[in-house]
C-alpha atoms as a PDB file:
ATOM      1  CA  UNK A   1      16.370 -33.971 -76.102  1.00  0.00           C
ATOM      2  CA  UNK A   2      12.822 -33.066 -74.763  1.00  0.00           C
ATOM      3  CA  UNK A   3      12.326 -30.110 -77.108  1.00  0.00           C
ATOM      4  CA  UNK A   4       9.267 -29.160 -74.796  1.00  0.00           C
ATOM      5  CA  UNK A   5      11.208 -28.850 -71.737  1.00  0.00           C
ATOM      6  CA  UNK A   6      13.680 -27.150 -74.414  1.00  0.00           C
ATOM      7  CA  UNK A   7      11.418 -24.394 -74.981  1.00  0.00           C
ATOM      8  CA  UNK A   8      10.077 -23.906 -71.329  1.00  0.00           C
ATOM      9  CA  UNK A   9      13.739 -22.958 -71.038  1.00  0.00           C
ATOM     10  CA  UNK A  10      14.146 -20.338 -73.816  1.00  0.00           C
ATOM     11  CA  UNK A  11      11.201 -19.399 -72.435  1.00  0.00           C
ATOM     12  CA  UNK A  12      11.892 -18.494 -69.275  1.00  0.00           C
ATOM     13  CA  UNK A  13      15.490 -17.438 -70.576  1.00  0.00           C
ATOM     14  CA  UNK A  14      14.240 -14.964 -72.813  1.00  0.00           C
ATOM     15  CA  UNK A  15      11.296 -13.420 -69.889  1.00  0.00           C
ATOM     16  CA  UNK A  16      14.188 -12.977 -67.521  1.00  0.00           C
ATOM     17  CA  UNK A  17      16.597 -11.356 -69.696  1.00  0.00           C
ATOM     18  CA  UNK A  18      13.768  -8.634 -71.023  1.00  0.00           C
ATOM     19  CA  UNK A  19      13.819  -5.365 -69.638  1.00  0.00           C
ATOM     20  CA  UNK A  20      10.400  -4.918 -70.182  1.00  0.00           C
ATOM     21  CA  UNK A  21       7.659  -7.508 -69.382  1.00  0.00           C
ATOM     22  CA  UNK A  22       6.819  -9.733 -72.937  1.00  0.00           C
ATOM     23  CA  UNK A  23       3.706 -10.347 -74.728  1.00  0.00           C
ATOM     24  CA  UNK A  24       2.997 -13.952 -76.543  1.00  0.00           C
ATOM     25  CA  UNK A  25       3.924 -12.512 -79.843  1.00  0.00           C
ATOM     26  CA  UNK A  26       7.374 -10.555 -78.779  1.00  0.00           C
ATOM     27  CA  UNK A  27       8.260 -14.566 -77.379  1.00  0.00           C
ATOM     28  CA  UNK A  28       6.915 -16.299 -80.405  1.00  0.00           C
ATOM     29  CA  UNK A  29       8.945 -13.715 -82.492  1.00  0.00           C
ATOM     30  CA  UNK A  30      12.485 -13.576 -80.859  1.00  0.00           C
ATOM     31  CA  UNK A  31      12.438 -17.494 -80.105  1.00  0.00           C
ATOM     32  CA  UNK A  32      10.626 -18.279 -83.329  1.00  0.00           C
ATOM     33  CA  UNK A  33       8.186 -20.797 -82.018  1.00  0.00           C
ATOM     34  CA  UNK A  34       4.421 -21.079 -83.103  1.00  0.00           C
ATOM     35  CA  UNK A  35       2.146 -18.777 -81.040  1.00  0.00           C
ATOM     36  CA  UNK A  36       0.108 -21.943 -79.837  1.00  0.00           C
ATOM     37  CA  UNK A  37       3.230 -23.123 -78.432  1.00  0.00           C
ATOM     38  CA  UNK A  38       4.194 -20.270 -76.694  1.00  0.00           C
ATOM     39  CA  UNK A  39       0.758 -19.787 -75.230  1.00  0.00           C
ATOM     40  CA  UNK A  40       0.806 -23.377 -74.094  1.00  0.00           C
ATOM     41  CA  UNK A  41       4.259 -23.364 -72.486  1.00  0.00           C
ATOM     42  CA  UNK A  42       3.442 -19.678 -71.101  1.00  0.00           C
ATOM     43  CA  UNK A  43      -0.126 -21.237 -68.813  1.00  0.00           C
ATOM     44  CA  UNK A  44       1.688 -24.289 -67.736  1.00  0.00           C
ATOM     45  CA  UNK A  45       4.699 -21.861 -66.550  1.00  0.00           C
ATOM     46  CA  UNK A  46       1.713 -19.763 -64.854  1.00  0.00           C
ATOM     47  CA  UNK A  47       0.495 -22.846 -63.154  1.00  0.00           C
ATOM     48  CA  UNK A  48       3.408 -23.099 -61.578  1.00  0.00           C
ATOM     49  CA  UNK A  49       4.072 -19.427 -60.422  1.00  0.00           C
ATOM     50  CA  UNK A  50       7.658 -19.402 -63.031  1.00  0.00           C
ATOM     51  CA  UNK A  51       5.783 -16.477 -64.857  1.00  0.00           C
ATOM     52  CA  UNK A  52       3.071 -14.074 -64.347  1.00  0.00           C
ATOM     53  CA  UNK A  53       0.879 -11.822 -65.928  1.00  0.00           C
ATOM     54  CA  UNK A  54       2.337  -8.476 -65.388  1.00  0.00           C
ATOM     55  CA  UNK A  55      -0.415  -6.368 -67.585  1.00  0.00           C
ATOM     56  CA  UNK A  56      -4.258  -8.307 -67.898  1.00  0.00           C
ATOM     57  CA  UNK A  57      -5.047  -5.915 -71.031  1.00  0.00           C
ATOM     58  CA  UNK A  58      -1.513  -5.977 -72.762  1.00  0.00           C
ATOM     59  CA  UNK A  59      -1.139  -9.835 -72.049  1.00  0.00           C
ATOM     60  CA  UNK A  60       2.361  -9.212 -71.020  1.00  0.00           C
ATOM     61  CA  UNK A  61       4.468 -11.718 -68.577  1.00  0.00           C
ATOM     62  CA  UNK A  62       7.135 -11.684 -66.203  1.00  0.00           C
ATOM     63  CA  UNK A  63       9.124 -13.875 -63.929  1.00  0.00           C
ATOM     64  CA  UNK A  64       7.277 -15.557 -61.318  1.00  0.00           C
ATOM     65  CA  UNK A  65       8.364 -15.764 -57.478  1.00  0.00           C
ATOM     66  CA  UNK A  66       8.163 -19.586 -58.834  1.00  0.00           C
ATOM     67  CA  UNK A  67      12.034 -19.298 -60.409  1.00  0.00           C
ATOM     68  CA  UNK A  68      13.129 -17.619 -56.670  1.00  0.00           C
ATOM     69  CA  UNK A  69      12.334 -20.926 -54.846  1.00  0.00           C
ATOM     70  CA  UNK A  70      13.601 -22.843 -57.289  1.00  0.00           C
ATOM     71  CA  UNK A  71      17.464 -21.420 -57.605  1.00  0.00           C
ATOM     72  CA  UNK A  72      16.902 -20.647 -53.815  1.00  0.00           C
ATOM     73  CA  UNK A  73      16.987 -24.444 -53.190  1.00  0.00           C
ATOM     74  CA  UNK A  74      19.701 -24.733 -55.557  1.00  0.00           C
ATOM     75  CA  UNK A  75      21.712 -21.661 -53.573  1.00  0.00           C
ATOM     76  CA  UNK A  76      20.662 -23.497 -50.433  1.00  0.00           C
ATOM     77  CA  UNK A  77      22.049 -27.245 -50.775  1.00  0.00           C
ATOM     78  CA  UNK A  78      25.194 -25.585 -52.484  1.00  0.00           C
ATOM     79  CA  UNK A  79      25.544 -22.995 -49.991  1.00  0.00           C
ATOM     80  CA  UNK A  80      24.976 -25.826 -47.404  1.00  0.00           C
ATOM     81  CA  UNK A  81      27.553 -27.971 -48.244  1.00  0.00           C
ATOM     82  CA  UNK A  82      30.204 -25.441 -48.909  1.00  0.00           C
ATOM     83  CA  UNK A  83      29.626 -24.110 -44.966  1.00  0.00           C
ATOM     84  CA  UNK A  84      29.106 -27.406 -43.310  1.00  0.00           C
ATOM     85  CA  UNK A  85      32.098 -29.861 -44.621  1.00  0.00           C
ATOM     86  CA  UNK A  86      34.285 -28.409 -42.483  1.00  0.00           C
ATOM     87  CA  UNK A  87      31.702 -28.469 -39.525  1.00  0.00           C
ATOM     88  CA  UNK A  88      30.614 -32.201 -40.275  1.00  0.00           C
ATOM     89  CA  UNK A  89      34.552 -33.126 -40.851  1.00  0.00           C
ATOM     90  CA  UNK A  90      35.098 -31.955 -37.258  1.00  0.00           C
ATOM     91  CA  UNK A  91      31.647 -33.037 -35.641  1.00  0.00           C
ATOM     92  CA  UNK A  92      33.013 -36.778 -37.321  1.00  0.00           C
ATOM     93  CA  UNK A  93      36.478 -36.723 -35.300  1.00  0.00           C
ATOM     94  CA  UNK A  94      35.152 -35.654 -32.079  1.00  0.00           C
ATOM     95  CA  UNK A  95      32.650 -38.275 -31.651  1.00  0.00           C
ATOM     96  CA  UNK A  96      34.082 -40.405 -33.423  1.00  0.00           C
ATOM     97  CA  UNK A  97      31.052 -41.773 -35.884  1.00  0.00           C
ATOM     98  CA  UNK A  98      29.383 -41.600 -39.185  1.00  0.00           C
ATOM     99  CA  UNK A  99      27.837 -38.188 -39.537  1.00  0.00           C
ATOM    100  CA  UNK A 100      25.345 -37.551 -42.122  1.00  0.00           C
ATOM    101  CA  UNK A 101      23.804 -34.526 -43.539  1.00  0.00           C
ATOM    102  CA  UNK A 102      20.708 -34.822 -45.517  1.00  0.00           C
ATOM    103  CA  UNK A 103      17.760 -32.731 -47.216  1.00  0.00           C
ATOM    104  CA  UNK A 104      13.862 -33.734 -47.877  1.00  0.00           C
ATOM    105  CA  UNK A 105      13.066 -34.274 -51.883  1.00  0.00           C
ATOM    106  CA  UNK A 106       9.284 -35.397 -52.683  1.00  0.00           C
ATOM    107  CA  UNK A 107       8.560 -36.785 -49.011  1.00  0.00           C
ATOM    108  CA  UNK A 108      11.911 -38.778 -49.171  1.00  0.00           C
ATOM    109  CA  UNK A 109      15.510 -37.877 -47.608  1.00  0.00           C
ATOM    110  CA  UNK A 110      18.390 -37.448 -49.823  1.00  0.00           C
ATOM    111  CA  UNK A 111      21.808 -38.012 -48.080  1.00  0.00           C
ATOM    112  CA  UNK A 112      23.848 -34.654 -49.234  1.00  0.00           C
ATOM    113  CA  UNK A 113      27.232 -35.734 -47.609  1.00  0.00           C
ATOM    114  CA  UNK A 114      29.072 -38.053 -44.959  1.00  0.00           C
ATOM    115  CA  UNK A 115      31.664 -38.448 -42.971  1.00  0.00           C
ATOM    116  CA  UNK A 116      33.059 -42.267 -42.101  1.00  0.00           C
ATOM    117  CA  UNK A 117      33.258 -43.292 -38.860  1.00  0.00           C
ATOM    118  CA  UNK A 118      36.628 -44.165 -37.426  1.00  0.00           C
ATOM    119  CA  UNK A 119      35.797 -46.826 -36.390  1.00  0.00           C
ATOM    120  CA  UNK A 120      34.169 -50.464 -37.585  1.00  0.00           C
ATOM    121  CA  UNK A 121      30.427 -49.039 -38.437  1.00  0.00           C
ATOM    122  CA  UNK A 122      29.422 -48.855 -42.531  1.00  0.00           C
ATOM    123  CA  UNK A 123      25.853 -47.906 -42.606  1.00  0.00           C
ATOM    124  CA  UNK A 124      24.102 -48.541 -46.117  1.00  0.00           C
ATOM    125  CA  UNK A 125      23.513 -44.532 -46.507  1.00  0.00           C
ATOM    126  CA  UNK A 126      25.776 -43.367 -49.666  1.00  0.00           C
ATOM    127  CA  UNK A 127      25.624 -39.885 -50.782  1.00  0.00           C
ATOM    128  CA  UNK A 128      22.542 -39.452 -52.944  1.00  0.00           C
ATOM    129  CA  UNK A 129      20.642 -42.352 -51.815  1.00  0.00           C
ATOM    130  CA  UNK A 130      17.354 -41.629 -50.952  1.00  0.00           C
ATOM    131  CA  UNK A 131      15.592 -42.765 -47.283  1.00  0.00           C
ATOM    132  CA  UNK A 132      12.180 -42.981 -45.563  1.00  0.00           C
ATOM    133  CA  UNK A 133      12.018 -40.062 -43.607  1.00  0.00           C
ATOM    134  CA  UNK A 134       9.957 -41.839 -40.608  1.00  0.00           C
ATOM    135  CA  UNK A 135      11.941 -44.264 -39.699  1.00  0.00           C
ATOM    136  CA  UNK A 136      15.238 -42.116 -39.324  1.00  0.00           C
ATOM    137  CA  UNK A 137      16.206 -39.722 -36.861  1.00  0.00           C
ATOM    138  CA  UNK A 138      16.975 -37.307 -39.479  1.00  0.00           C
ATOM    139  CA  UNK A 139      13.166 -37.592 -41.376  1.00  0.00           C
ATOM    140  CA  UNK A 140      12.300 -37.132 -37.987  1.00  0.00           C
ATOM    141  CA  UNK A 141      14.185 -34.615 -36.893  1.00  0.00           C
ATOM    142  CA  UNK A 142      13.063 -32.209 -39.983  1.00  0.00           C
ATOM    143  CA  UNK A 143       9.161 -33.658 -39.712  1.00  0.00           C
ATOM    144  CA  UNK A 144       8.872 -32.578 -35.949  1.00  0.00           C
ATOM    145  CA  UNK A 145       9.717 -28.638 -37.631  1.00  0.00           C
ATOM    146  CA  UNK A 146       6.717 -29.257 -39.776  1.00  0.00           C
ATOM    147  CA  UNK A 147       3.015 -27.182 -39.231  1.00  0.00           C
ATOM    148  CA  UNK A 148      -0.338 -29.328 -38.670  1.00  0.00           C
ATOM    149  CA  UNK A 149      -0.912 -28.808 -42.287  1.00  0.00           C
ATOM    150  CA  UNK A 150       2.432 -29.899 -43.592  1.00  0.00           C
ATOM    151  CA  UNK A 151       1.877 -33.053 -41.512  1.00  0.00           C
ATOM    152  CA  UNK A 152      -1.455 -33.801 -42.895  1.00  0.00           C
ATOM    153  CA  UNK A 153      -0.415 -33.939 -46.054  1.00  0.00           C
ATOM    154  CA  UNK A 154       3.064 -35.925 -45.447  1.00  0.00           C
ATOM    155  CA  UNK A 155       0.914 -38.635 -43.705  1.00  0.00           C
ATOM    156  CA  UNK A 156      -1.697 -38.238 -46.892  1.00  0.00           C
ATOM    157  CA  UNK A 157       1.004 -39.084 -49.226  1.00  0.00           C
ATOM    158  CA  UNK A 158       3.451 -41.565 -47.515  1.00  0.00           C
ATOM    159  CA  UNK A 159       2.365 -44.982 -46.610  1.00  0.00           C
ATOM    160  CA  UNK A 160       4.410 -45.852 -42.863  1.00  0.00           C
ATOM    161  CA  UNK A 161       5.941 -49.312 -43.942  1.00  0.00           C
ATOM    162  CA  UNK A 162       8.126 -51.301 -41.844  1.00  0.00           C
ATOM    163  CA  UNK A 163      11.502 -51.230 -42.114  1.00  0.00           C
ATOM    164  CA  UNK A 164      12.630 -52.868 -38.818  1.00  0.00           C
ATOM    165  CA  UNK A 165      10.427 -54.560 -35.973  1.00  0.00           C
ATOM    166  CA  UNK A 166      10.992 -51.154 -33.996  1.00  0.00           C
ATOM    167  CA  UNK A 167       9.565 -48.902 -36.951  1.00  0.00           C
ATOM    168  CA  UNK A 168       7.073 -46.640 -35.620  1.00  0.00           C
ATOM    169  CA  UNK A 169       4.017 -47.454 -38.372  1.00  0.00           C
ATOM    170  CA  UNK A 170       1.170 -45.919 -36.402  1.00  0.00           C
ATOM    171  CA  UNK A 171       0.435 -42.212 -37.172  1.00  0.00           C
ATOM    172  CA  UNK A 172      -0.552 -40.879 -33.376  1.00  0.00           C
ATOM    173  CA  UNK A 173       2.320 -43.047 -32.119  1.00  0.00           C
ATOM    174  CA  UNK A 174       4.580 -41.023 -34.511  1.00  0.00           C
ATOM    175  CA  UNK A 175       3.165 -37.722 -33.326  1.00  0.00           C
ATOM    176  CA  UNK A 176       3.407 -38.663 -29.837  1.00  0.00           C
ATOM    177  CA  UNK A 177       7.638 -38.982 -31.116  1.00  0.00           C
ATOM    178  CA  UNK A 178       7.101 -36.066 -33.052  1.00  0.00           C
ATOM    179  CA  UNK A 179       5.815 -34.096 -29.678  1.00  0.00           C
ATOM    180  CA  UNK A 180       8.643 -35.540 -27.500  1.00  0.00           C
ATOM    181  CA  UNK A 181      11.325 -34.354 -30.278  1.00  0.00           C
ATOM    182  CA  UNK A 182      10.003 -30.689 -30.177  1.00  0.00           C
ATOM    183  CA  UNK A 183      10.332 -31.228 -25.957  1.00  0.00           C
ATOM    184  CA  UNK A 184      13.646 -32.956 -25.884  1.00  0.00           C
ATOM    185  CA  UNK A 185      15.219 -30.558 -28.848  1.00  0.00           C
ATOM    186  CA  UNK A 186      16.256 -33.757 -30.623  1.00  0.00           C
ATOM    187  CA  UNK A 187      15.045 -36.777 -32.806  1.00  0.00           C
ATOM    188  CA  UNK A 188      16.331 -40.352 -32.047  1.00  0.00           C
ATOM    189  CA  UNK A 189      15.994 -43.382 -34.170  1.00  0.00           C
ATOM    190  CA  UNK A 190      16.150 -46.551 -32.318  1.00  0.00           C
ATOM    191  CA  UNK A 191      16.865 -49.447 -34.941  1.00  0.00           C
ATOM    192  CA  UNK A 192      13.996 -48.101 -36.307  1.00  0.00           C
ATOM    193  CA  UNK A 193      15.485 -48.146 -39.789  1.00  0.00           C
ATOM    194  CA  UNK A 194      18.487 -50.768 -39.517  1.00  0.00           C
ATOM    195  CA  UNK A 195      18.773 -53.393 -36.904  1.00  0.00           C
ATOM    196  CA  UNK A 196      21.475 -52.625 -34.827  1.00  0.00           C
ATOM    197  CA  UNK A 197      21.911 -49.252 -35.685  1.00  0.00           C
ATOM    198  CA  UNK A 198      21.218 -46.112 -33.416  1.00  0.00           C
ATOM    199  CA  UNK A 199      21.009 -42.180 -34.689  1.00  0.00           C
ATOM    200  CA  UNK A 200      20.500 -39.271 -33.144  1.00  0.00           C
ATOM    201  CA  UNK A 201      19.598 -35.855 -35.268  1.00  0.00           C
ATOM    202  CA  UNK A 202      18.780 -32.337 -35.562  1.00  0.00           C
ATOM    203  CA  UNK A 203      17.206 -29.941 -38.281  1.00  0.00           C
ATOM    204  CA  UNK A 204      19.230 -26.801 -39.957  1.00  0.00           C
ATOM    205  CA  UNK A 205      17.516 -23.793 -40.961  1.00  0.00           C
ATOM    206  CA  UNK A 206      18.609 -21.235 -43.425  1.00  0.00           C
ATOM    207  CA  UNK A 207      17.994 -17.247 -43.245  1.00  0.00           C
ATOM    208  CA  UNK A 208      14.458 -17.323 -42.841  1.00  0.00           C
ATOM    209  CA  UNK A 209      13.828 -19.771 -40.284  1.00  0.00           C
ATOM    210  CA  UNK A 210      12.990 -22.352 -43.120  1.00  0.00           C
ATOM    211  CA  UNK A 211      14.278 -25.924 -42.436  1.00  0.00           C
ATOM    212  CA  UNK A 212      16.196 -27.027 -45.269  1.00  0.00           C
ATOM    213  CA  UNK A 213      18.641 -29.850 -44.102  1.00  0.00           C
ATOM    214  CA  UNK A 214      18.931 -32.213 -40.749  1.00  0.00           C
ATOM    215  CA  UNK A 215      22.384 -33.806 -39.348  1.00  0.00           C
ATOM    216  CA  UNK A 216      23.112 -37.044 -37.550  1.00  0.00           C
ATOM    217  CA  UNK A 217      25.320 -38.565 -36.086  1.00  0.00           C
ATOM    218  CA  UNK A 218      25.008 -42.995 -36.217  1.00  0.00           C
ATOM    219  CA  UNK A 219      26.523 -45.906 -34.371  1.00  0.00           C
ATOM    220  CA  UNK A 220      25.569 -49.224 -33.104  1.00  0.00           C
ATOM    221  CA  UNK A 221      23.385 -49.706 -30.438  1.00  0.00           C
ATOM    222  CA  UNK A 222      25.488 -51.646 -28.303  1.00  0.00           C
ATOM    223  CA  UNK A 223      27.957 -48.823 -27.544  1.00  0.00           C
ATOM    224  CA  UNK A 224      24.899 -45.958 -26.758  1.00  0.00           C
ATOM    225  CA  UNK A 225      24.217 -44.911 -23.043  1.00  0.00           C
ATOM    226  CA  UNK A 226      22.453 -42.220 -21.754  1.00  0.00           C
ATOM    227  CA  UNK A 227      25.719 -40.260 -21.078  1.00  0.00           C
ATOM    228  CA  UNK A 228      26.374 -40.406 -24.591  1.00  0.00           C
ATOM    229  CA  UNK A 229      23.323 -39.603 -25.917  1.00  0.00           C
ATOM    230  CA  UNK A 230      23.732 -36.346 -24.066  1.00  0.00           C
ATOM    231  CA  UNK A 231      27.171 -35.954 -25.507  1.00  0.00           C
ATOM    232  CA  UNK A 232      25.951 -36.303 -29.178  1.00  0.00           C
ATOM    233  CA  UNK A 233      23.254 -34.276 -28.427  1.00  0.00           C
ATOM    234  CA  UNK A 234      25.328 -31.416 -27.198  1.00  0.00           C
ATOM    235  CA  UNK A 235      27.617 -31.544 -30.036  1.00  0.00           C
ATOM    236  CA  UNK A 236      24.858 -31.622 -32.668  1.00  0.00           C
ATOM    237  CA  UNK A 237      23.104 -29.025 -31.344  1.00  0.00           C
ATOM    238  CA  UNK A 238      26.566 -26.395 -31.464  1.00  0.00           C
ATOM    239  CA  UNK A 239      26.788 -27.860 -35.007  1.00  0.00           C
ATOM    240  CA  UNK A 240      23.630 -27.288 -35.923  1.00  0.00           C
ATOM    241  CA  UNK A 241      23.640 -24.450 -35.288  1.00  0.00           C
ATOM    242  CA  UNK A 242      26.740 -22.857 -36.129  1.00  0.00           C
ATOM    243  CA  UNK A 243      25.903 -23.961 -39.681  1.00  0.00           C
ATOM    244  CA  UNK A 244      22.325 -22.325 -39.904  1.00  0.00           C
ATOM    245  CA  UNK A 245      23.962 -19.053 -38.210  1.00  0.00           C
ATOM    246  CA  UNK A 246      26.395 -19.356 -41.149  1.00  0.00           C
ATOM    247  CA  UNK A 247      23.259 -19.517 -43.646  1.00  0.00           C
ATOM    248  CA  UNK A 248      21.722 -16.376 -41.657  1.00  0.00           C
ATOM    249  CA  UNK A 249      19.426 -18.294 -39.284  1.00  0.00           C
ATOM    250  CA  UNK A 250      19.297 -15.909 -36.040  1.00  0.00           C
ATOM    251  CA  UNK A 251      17.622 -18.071 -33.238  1.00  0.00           C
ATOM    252  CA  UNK A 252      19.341 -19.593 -30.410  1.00  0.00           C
ATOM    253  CA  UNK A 253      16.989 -22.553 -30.320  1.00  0.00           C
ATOM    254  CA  UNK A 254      16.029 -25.240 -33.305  1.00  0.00           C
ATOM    255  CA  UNK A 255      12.606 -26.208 -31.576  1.00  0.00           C
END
């Protein structure tokens, strides 16, 4: 085991279970780890906002807003799946497709859960697989929620590779999509990601108005229309949205 990461732990343990904000020594004391170590494992946790310095003079630390976000994501994708199986289960039989619900994870989607189509279409997303989030309705859905800045830096970071010959690989061509997503109210992918395959999607938000999640629904190109893109469009939307209400989100709109 990484004793390291080990100690960050008892670290952070021992902070949050103080009354009273601790100093290096009361740490290096109750945990019995050298005072170098402590004081090394204590700046990296400041880096990171999982402590801070409650009292300059005393040198005494407390938990950071850094250990919030970080069980509030775990709060949010278990909270999220709890309230939206039943939601996807029934969003599945109505339309009669594969419905996916997935969150972002270091520029990347990760597929959360699924619900089989009923009828011939097996898509090569499995729960926990991880996806390109430009090339899917559901990356796309989430990235058209996103500020200027939060843009910027997805484009610095993520090289636009093509997955199919309808991949969308130019940046202002994206944010053209990007614009007509935020106008429409939802993202489409066009065998942009698998030949053949066609996907229409949505964000989720949680209590604060924060994206956290998107849902899709997927099925072959042949069978989509116009009148059935509305249809799936409608029905995402109401599920959508019924699941953020039920994680506190209070709009009426999810653009």
């Amino acid at each position: 085991m990484n004793t390291a990461i080990l100690r960050g732990i008892e670290v952070l343990r021992f902070v949050g279970e103080s009354d009273e904000p601790v100093t290096i020594a009361e740490i290096s004391k109750f945990l019995d780890i050298p005072k170098t170590s402590v004081f090394n494992i204590v700046n990296t946790l400041l880096s990171e906002n999982f402590l801070v310095i409650n009292n300059v003079r005393l040198k005494s630390y407390e938990l950071g807003v850094g250990v919030f976000e970080l069980g509030s994501l775990y709060l949010n994708k278990t909270e999220l799946t709890k309230i939206s199986s039943t939601i996807l289960e029934r969003l599945s039989d109505k339309v009669g497709e594969t419905v996916f619900l997935a969150v972002v994870n270091d520029n990347e989607l990760v597929y959360l859960d699924k619900r089989e189509s009923t009828g011939n279409l097996r898509t090569t997303g499995n729960l926990g697989s991880r996806i390109s989030m430009y090339s899917t309705s559901l990356g796309k859905a989430i990235l058209a929620t996103y500020k200027d800045s939060q843009i910027n830096r997805y484009f610095d970071e993520v090289t636009l590779a093509p997955k199919t010959a309808n991949t969308i690989t130019n940046k202002e061509f994206l944010l053209e999509n990007l614009n007509s997503i935020r106008e429409r109210g939802y993202a489409i992918s066009n065998e942009e990601n698998e030949e053949g395959l066609f996907c229409i999607a949505v964000p989720i938000y949680n209590r604060v108005s924060q994206v956290i999640a998107a849902v899709s629904i997927s099925t072959l190109k042949i069978k989509i229309n116009d009148e059935r893109i509305d249809e799936y469009k409608e029905y995402l939307i109401k599920a959508a949205l019924e699941i953020s209400k039920k994680l506190g989100y209070g709009k009426e709109s999810l653009y």
